[in-house]
N, C-alpha and C. Protein backbone atom coordinates (compact mmCIF):
# COMPACT_ATOMS: atom_id res chain seq x y z
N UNK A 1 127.29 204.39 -71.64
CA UNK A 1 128.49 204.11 -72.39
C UNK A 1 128.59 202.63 -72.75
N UNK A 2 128.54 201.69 -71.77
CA UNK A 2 128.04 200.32 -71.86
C UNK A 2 127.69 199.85 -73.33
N UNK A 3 126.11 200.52 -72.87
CA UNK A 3 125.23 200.30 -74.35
C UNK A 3 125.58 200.43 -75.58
N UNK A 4 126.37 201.85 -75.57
CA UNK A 4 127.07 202.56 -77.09
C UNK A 4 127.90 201.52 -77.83
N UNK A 5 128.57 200.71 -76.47
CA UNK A 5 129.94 200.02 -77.13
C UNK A 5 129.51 198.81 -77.00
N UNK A 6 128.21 198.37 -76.46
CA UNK A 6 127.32 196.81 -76.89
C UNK A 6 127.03 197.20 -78.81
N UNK A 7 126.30 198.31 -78.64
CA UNK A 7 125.72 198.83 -80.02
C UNK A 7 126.71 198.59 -81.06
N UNK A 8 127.76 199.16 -80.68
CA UNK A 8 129.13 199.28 -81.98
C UNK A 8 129.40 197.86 -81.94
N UNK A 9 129.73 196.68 -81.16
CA UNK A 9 130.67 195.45 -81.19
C UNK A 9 129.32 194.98 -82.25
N UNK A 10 127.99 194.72 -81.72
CA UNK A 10 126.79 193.98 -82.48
C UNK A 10 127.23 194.47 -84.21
N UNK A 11 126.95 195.84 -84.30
CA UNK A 11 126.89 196.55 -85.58
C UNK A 11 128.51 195.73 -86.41
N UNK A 12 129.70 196.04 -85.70
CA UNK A 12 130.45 195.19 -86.73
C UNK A 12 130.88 193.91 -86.71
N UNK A 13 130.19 192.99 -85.80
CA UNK A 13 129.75 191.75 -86.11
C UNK A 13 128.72 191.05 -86.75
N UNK A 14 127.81 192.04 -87.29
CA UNK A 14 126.76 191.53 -88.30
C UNK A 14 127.22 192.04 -89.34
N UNK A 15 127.81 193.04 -89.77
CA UNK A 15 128.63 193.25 -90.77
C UNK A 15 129.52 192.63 -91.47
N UNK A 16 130.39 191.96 -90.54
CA UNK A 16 131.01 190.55 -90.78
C UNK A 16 130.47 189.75 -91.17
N UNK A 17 129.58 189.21 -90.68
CA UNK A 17 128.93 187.94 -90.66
C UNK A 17 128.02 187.95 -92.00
N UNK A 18 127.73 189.18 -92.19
CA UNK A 18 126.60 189.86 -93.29
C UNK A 18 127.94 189.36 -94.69
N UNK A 19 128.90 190.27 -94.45
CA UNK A 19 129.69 190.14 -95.71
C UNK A 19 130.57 188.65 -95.94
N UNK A 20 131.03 187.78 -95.26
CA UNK A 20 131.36 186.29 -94.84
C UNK A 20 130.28 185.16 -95.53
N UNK A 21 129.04 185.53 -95.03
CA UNK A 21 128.57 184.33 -94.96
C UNK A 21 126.88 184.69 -95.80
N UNK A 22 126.88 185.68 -96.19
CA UNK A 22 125.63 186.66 -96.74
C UNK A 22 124.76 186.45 -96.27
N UNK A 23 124.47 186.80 -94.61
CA UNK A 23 123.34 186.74 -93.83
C UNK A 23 122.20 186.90 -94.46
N UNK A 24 121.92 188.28 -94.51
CA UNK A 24 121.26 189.14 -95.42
C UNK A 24 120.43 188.36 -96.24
N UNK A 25 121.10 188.06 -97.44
CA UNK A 25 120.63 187.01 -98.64
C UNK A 25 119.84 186.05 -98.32
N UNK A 26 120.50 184.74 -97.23
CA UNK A 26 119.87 183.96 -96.49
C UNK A 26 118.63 184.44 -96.06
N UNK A 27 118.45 185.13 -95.11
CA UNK A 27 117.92 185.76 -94.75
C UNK A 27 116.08 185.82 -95.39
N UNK A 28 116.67 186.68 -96.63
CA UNK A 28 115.68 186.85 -97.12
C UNK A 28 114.99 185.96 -97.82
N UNK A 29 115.60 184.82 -98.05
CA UNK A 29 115.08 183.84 -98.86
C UNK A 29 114.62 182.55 -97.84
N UNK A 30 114.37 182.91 -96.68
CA UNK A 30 113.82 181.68 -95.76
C UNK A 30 113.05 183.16 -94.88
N UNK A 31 112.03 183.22 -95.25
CA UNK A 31 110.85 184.02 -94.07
C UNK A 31 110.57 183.65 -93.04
N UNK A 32 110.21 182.43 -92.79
CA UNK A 32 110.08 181.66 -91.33
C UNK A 32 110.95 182.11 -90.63
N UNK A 33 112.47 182.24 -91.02
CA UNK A 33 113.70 182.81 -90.39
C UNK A 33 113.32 184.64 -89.80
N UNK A 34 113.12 184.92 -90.44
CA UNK A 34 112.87 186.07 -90.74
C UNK A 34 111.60 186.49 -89.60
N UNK A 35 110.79 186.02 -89.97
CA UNK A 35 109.42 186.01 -88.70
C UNK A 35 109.84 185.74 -87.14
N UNK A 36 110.47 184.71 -86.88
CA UNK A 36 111.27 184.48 -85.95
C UNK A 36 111.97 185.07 -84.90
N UNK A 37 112.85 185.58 -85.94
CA UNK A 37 113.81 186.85 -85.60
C UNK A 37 112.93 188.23 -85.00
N UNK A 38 111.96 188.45 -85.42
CA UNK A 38 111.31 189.79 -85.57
C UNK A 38 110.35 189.63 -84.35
N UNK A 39 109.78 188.37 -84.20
CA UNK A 39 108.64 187.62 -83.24
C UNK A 39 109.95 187.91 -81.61
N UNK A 40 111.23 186.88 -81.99
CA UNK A 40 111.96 187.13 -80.73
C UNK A 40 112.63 189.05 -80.11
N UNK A 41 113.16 189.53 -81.15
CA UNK A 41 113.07 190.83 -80.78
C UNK A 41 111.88 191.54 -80.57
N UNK A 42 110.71 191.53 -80.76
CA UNK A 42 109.49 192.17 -79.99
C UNK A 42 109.35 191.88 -78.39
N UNK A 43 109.70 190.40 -78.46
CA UNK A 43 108.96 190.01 -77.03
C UNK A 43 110.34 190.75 -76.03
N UNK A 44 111.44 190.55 -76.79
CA UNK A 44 112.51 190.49 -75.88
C UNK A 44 112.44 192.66 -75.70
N UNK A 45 112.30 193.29 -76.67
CA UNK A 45 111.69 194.66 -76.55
C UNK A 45 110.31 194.97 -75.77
N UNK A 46 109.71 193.78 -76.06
CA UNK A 46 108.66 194.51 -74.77
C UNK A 46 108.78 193.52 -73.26
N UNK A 47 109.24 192.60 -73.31
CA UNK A 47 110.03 192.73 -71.92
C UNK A 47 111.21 193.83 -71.26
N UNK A 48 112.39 194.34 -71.84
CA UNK A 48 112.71 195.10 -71.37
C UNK A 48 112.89 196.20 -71.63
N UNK A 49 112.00 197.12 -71.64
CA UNK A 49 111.20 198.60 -71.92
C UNK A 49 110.26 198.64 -70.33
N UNK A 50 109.65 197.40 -70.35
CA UNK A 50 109.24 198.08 -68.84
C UNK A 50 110.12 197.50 -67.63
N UNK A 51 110.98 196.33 -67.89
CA UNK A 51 111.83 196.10 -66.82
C UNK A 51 112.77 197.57 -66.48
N UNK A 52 112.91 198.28 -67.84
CA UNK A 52 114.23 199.02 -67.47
C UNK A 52 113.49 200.65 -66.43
N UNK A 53 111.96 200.77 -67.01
CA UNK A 53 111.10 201.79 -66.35
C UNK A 53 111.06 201.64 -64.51
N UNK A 54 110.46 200.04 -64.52
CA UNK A 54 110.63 200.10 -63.15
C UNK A 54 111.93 199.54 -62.70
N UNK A 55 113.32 199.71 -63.03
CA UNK A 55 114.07 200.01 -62.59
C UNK A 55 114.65 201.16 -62.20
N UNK A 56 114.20 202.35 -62.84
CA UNK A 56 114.67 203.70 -62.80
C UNK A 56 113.58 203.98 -61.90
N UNK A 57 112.35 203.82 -61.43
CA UNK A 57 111.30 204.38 -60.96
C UNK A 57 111.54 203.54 -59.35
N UNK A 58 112.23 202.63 -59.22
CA UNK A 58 112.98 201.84 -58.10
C UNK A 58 113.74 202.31 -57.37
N UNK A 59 114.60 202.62 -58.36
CA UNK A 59 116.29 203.37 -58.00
C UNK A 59 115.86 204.77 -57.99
N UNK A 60 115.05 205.73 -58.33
CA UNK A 60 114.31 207.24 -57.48
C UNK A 60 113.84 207.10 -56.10
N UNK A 61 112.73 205.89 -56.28
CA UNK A 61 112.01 205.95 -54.66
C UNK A 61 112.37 205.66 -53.90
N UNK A 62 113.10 204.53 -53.92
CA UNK A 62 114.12 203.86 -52.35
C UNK A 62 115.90 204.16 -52.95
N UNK A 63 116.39 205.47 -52.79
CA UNK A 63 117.94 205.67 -52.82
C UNK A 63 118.67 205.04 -52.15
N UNK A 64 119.85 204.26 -52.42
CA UNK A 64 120.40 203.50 -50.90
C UNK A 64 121.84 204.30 -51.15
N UNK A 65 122.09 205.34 -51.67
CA UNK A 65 123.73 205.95 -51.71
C UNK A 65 123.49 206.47 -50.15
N UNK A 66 122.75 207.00 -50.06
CA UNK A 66 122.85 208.03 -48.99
C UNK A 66 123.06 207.37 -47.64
N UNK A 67 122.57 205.70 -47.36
CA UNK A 67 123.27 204.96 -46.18
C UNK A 67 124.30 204.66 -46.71
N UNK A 68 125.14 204.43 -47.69
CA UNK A 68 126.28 203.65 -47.16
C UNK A 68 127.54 204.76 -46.93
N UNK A 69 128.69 204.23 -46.38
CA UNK A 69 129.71 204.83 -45.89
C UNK A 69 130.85 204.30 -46.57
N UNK A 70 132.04 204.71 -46.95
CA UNK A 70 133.78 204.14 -47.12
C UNK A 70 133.97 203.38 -46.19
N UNK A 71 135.10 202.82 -46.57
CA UNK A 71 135.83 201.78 -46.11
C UNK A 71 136.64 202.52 -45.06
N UNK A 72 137.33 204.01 -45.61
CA UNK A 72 137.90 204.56 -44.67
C UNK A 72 136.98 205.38 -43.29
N UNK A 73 135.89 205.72 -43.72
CA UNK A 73 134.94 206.35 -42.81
C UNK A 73 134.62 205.07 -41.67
N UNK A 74 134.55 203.71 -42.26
CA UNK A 74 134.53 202.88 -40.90
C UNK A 74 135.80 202.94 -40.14
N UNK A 75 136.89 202.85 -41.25
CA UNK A 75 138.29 203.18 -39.99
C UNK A 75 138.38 203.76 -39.31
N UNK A 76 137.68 205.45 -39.71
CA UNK A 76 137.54 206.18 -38.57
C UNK A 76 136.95 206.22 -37.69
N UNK A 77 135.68 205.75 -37.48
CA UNK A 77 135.01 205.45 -36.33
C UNK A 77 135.76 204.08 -35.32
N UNK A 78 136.47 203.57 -36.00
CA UNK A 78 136.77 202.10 -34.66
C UNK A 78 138.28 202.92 -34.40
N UNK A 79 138.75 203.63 -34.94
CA UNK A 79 139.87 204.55 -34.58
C UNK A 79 141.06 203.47 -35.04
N UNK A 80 140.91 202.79 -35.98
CA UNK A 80 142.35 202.58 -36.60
C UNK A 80 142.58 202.88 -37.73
N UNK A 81 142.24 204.12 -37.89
CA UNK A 81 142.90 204.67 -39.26
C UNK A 81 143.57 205.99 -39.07
């Protein structure tokens, strides 16, 4: 859900910015810009594509829900709850 509503805020802030200031246009008329942009989203896509793999492949093999306990489950054991 996070992501969805990272996705939507990005999408109508370049929209803005697109119709304001004519990103876009700019854009296309400086390539170096353009290369840049495309050079930093690759690296930053293939850095996290496998950070996010061995995070999920992390969070399968070593589970830690299953040690912890409530706040109230410690009350009950020292008997003041």
């Amino acid at each position: 859900m996070r992501r969805f509503v990272g996705i939507v805020i990005i999408a109508f802030w370049l929209g803005y910015l697109s119709a304001t200031c004519d990103l876009f246009e700019l854009l296309a008329q400086i390539k170096p810009v353009i290369y840049i942009v495309c050079t930093i989203g690759c690296i930053y896509l293939s850095i996290l594509i496998p950070l996010e793999r061995i995070a999920v492949h992390e969070a399968e093999q070593r589970p830690k829900t299953s040690f912890r306990t409530s706040a109230q489950e410690h009350l009950k054991r020292r008997g003041s709850f």
